[in-house]
N, C-alpha and C. Protein backbone atom coordinates (compact mmCIF):
# COMPACT_ATOMS: atom_id res chain seq x y z
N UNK A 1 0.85 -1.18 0.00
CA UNK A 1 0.00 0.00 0.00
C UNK A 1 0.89 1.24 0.00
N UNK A 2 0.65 1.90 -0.81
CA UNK A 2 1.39 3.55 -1.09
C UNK A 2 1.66 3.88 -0.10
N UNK A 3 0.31 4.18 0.85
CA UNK A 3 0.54 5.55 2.27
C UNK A 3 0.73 4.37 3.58
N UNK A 4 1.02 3.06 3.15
CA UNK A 4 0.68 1.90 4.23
C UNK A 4 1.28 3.03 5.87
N UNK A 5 2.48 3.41 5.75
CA UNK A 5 2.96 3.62 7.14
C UNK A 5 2.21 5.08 7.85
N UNK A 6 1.53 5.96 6.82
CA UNK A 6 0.71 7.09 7.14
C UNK A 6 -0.60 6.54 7.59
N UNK A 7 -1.33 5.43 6.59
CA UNK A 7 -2.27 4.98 6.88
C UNK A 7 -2.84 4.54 8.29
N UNK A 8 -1.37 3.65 8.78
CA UNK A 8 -1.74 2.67 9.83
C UNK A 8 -1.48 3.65 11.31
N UNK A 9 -0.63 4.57 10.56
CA UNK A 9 -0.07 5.88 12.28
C UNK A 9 -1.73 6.23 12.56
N UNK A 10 -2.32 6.91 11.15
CA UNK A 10 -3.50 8.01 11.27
C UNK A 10 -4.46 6.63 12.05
N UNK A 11 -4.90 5.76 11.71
CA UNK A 11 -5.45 4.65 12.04
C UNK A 11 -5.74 4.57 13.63
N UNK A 12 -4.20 4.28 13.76
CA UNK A 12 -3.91 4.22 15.33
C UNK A 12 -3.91 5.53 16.41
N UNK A 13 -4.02 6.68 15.90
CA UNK A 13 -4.12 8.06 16.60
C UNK A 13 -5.72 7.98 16.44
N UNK A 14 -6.82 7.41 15.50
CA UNK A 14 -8.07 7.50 15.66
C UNK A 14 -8.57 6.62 16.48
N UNK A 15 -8.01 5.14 16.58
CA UNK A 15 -8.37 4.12 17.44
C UNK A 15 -8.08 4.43 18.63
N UNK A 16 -7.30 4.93 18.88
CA UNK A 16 -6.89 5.18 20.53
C UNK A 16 -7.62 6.62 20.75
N UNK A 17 -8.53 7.02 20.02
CA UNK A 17 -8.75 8.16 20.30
C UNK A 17 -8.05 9.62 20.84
N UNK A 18 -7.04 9.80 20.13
CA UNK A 18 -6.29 10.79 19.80
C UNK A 18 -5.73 11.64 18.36
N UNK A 19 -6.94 11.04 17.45
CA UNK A 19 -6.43 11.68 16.27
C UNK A 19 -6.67 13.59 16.04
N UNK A 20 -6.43 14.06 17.26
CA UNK A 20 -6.06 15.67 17.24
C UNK A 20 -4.96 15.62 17.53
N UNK A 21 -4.44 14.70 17.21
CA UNK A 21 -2.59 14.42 17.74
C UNK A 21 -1.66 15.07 16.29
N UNK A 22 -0.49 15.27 16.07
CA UNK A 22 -0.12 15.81 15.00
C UNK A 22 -0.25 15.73 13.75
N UNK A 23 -1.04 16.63 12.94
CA UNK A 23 -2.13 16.62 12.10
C UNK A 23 -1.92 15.06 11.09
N UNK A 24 -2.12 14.08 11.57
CA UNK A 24 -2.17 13.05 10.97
C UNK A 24 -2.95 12.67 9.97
N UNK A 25 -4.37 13.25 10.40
CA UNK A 25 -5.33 12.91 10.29
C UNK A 25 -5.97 13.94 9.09
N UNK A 26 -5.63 15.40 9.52
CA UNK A 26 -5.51 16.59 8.83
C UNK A 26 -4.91 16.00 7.27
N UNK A 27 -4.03 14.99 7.25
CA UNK A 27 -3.12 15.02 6.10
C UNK A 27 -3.84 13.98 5.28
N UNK A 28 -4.68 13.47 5.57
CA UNK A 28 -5.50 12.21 4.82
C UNK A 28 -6.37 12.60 4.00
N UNK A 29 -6.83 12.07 2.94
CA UNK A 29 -7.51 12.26 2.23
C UNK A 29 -8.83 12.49 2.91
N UNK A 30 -10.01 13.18 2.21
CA UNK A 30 -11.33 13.32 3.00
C UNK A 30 -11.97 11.69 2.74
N UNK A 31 -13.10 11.46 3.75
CA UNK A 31 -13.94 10.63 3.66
C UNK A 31 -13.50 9.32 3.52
N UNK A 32 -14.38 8.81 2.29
CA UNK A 32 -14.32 6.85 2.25
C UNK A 32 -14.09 6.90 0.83
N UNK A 33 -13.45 7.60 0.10
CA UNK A 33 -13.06 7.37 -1.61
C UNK A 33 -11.61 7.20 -1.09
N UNK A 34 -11.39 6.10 -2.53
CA UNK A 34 -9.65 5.61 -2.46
C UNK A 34 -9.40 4.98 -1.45
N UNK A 35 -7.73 4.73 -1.49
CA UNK A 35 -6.97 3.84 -0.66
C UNK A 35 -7.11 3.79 0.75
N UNK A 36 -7.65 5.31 1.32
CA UNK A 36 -7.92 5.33 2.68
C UNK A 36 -9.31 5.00 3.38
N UNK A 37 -10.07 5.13 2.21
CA UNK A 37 -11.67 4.50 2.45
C UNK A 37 -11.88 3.21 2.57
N UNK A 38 -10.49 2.51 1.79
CA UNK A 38 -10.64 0.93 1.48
C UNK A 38 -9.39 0.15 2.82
N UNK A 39 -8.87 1.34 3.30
CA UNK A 39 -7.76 0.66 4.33
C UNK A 39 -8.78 0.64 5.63
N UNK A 40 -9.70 1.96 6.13
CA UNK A 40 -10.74 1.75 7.10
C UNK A 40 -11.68 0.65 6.79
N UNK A 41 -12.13 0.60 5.83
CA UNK A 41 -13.22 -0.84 5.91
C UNK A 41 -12.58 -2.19 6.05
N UNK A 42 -11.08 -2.19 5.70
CA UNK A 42 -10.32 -3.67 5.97
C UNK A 42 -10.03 -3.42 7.61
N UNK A 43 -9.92 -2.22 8.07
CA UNK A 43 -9.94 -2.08 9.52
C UNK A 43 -11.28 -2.50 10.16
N UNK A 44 -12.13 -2.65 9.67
CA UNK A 44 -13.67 -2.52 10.45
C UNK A 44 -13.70 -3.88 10.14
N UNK A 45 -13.07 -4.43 9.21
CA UNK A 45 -13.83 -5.84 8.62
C UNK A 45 -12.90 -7.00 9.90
N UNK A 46 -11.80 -6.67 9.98
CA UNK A 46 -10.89 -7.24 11.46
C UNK A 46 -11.28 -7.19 11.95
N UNK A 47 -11.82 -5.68 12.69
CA UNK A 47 -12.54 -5.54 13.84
C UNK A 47 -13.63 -6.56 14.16
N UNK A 48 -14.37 -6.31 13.06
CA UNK A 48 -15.63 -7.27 13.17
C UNK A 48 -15.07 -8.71 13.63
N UNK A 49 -14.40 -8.91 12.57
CA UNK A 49 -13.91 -10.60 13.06
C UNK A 49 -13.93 -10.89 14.20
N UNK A 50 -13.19 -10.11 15.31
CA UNK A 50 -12.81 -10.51 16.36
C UNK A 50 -13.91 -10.12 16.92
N UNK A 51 -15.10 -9.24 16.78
CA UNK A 51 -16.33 -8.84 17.92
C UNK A 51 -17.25 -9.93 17.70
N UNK A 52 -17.47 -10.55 16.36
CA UNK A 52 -18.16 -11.44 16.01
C UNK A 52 -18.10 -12.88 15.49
N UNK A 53 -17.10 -13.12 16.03
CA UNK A 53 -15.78 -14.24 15.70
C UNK A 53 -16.61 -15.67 16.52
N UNK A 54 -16.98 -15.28 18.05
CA UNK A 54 -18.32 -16.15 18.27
C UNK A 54 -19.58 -16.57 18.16
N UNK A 55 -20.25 -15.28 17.86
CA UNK A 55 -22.07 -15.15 17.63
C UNK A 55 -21.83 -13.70 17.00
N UNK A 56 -22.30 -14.44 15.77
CA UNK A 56 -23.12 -13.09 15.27
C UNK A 56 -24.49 -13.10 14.56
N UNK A 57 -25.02 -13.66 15.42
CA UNK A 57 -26.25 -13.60 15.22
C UNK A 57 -27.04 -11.98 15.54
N UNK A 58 -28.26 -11.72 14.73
CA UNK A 58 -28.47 -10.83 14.66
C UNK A 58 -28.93 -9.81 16.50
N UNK A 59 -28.70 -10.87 17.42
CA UNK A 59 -29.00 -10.22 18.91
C UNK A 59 -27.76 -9.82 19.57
N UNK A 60 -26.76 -10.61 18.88
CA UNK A 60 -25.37 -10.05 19.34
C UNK A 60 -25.13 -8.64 18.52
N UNK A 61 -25.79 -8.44 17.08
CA UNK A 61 -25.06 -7.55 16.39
C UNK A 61 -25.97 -6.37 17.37
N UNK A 62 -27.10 -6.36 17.62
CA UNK A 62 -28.00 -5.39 18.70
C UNK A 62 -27.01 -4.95 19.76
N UNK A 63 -26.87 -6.27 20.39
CA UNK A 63 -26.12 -5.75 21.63
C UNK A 63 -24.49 -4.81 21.50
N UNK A 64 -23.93 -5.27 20.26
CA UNK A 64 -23.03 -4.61 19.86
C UNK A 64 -23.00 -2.92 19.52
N UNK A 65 -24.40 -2.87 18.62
CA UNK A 65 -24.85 -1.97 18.76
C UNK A 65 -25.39 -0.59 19.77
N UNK A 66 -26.19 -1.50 20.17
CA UNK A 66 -26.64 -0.96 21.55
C UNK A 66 -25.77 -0.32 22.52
N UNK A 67 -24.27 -1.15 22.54
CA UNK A 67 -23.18 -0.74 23.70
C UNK A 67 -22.44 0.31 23.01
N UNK A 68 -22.21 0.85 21.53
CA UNK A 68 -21.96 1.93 20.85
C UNK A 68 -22.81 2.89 20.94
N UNK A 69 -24.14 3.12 21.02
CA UNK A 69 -24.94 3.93 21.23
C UNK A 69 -24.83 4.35 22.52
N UNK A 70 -24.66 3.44 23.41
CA UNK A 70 -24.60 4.07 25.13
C UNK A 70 -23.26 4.63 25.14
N UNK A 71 -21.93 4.53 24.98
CA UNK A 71 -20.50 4.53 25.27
C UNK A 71 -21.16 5.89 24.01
N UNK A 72 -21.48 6.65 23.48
CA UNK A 72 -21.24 7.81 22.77
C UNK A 72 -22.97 8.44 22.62
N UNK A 73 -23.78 8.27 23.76
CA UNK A 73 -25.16 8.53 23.99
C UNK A 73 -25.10 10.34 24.05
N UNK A 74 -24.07 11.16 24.40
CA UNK A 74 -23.67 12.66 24.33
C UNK A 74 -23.11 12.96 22.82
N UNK A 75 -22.81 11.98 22.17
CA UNK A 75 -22.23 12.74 20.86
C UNK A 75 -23.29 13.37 20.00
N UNK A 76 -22.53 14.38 19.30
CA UNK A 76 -23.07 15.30 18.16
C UNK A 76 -22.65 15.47 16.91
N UNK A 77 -23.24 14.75 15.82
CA UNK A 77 -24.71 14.51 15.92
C UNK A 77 -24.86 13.10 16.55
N UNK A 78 -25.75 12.40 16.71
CA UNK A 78 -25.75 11.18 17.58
C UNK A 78 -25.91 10.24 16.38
N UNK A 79 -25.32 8.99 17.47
CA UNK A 79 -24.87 7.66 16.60
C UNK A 79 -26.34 7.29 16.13
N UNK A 80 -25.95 6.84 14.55
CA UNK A 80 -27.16 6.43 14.02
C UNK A 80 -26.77 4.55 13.43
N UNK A 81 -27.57 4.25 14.95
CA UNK A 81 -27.44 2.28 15.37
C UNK A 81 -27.63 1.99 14.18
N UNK A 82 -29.12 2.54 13.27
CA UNK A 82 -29.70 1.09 12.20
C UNK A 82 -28.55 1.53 11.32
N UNK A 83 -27.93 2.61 11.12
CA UNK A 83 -26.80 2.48 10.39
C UNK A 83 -25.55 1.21 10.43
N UNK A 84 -25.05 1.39 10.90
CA UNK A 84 -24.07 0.38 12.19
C UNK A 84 -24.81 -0.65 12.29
N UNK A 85 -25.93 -1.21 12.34
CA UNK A 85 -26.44 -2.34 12.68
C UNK A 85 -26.37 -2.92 10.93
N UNK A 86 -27.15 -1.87 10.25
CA UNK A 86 -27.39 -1.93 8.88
C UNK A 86 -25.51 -2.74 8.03
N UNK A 87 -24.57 -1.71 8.44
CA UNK A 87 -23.49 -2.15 7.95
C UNK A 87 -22.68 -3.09 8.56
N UNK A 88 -22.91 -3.29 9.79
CA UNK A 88 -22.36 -5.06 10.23
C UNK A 88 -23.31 -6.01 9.98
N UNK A 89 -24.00 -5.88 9.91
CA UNK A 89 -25.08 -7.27 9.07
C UNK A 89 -24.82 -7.34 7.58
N UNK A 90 -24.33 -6.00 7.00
CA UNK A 90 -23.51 -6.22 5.27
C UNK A 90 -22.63 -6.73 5.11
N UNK A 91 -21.46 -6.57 6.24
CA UNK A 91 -20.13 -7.21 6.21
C UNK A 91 -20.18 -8.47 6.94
N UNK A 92 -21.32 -9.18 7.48
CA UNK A 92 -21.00 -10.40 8.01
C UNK A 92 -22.54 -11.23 6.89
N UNK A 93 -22.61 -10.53 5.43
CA UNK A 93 -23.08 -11.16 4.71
C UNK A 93 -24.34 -11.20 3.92
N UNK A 94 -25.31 -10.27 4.63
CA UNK A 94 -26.25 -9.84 4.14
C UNK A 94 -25.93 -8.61 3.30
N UNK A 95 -25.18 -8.68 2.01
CA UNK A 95 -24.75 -7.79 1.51
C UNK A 95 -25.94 -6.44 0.82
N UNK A 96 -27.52 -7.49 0.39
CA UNK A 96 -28.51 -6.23 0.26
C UNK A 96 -28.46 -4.74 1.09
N UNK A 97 -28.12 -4.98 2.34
CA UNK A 97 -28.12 -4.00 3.31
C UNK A 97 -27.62 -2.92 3.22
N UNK A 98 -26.11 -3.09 2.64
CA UNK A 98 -25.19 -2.06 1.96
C UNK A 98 -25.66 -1.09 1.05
N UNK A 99 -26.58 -1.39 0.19
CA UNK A 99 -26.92 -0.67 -0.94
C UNK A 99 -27.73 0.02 -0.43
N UNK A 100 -28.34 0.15 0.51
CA UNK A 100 -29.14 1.40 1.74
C UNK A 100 -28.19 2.67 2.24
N UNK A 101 -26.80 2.39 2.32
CA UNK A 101 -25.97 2.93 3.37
C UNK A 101 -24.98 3.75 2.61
N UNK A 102 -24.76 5.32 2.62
CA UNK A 102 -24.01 6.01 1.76
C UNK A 102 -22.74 5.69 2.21
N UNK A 103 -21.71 5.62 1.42
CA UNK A 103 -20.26 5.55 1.55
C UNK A 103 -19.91 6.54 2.46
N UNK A 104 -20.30 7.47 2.79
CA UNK A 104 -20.08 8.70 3.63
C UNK A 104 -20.52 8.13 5.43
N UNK A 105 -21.75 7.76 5.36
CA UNK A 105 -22.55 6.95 6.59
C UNK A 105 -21.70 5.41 7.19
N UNK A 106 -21.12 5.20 5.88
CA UNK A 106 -20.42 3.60 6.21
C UNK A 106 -19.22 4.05 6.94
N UNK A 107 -18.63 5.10 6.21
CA UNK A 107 -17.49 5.01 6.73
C UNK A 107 -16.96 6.16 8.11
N UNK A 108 -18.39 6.83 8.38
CA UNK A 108 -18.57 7.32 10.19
C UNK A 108 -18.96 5.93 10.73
N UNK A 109 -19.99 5.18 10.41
CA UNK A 109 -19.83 4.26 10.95
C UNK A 109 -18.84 3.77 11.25
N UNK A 110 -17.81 2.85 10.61
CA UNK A 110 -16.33 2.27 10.80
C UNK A 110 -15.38 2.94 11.42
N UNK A 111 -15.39 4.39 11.33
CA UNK A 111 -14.73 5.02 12.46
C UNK A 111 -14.83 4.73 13.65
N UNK A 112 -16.20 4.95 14.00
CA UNK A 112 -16.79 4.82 15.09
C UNK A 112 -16.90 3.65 16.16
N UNK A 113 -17.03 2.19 14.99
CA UNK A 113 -17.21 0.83 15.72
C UNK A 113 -15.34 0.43 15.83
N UNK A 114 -14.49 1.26 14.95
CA UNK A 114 -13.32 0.84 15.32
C UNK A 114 -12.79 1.46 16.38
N UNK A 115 -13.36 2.98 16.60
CA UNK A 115 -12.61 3.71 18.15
C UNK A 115 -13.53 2.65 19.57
N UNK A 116 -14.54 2.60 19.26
CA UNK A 116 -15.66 1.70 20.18
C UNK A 116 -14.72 0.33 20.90
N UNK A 117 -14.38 -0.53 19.73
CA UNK A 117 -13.66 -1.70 19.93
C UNK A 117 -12.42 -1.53 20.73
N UNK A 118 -11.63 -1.06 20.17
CA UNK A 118 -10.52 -0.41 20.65
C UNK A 118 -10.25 -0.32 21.69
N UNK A 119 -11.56 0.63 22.13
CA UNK A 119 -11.21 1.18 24.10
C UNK A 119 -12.11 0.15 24.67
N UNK A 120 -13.26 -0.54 24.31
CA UNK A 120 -13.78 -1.59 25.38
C UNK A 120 -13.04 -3.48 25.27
N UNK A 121 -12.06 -3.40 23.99
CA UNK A 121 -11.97 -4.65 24.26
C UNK A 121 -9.91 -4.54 24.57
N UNK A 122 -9.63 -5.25 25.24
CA UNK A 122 -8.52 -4.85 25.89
C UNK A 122 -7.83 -5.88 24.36
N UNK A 123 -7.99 -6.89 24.03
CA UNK A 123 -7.48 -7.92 22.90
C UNK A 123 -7.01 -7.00 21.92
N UNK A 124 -7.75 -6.34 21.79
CA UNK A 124 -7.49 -5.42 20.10
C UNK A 124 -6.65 -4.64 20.73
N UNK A 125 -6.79 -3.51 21.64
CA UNK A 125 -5.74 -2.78 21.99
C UNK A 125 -4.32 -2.96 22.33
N UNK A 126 -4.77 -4.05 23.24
CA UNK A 126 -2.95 -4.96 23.35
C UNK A 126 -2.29 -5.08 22.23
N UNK A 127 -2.89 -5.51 20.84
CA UNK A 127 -2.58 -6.55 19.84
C UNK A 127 -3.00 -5.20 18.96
N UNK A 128 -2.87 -3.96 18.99
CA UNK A 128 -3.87 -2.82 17.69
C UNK A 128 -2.56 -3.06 16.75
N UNK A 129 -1.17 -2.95 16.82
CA UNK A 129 -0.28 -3.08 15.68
C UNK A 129 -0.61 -4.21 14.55
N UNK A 130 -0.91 -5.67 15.51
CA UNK A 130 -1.21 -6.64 14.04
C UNK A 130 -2.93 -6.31 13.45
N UNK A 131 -3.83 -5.82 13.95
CA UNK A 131 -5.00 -5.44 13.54
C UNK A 131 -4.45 -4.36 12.19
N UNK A 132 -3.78 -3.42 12.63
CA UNK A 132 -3.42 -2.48 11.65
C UNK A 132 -2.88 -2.76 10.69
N UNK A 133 -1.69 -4.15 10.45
CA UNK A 133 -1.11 -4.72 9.57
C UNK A 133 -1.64 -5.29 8.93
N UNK A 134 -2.87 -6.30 9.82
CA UNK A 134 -3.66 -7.05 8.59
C UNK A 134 -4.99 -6.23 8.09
N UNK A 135 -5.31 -5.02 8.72
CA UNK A 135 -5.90 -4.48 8.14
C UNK A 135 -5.66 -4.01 6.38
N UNK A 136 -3.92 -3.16 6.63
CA UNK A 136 -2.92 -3.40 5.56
C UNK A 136 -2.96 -4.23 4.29
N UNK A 137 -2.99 -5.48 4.97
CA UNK A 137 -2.54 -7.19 4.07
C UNK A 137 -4.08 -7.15 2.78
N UNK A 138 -5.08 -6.83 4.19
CA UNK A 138 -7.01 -6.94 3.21
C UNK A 138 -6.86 -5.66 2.46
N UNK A 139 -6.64 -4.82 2.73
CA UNK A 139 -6.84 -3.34 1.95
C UNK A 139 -5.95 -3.83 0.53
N UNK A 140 -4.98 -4.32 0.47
CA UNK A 140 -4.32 -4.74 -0.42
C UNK A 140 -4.56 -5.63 -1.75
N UNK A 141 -5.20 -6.52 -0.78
CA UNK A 141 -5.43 -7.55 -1.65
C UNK A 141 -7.16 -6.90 -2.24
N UNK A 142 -7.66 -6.20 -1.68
CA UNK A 142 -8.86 -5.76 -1.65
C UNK A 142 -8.79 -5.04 -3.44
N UNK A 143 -7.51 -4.25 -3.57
CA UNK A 143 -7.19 -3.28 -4.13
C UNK A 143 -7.04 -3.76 -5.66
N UNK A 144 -5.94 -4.96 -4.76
CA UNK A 144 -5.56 -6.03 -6.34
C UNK A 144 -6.91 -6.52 -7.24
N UNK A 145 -7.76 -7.11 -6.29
CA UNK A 145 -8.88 -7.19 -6.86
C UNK A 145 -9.53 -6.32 -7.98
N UNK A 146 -9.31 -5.29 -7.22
CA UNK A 146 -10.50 -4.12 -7.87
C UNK A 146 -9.35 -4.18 -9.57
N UNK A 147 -8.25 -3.91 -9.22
CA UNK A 147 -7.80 -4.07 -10.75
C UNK A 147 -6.66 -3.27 -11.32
């Protein structure tokens, strides 16, 4: 990946919730177009793995939900669940769902469920360097694909 070592810093200053840290983040491309839109969704798609790696049935993806909505119940504008609910039920396969959800919405979402993960599950945080790498490895191969 071109920006792989910019990618995975800005990544990790958003996951740990510090991306007002030196304009890292400032230096990225806007939004979910290109290499950096496609390196966050290989980040969210890890993420997922490991949140839903046991049950993901659709009461776990609620409760998943649900605990993102409470842990950011003060934010502005406020978390929008059927979004987030809408786009982890796309990425664990119900792909119809996606075609509801603007690229713009997907990818606050994925911000969001990746800073979420991050600070409540201690696994990912211990371990956020290989999350970021193989986030890396999928964005890649993601890329090759496309062509």
């Amino acid at each position: 990946m071109e920006h792989g070592n910019e990618f995975k810093q800005a990544m990790k200053a958003m996951a740990l919730g510090e991306s007002n840290g030196p304009d890292l983040v400032t230096a990225l491309p806007d939004g979910s177009e290109g290499p950096w839109g496609i390196y966050t969704a290989a980040m969210f798609a890890a993420i997922l793995d490991r949140v839903f790696r046991d049950n993901a049935s659709p009461e776990a993806v609620k409760r998943f939900t649900d605990g993102v909505r409470y842990a950011y119940r003060n934010s502005t504008p406020p978390v929008k669940t059927l979004v987030l609910e809408g786009l982890i039920r796309g990425m664990l396969g119900e792909d119809h769902l996606l075609d509801e959800i603007s690229s713009e919405e997907q990818y606050e979402a994925e911000l969001l469920a990746i800073r979420y993960v991050t600070g409540t599950d201690e696994h990912v945080s211990l371990h956020l360097e290989n999350y970021l790498v193989d986030a890396e490895t999928l964005a890649d191969s993601w890329m090759e694909d496309e062509g």
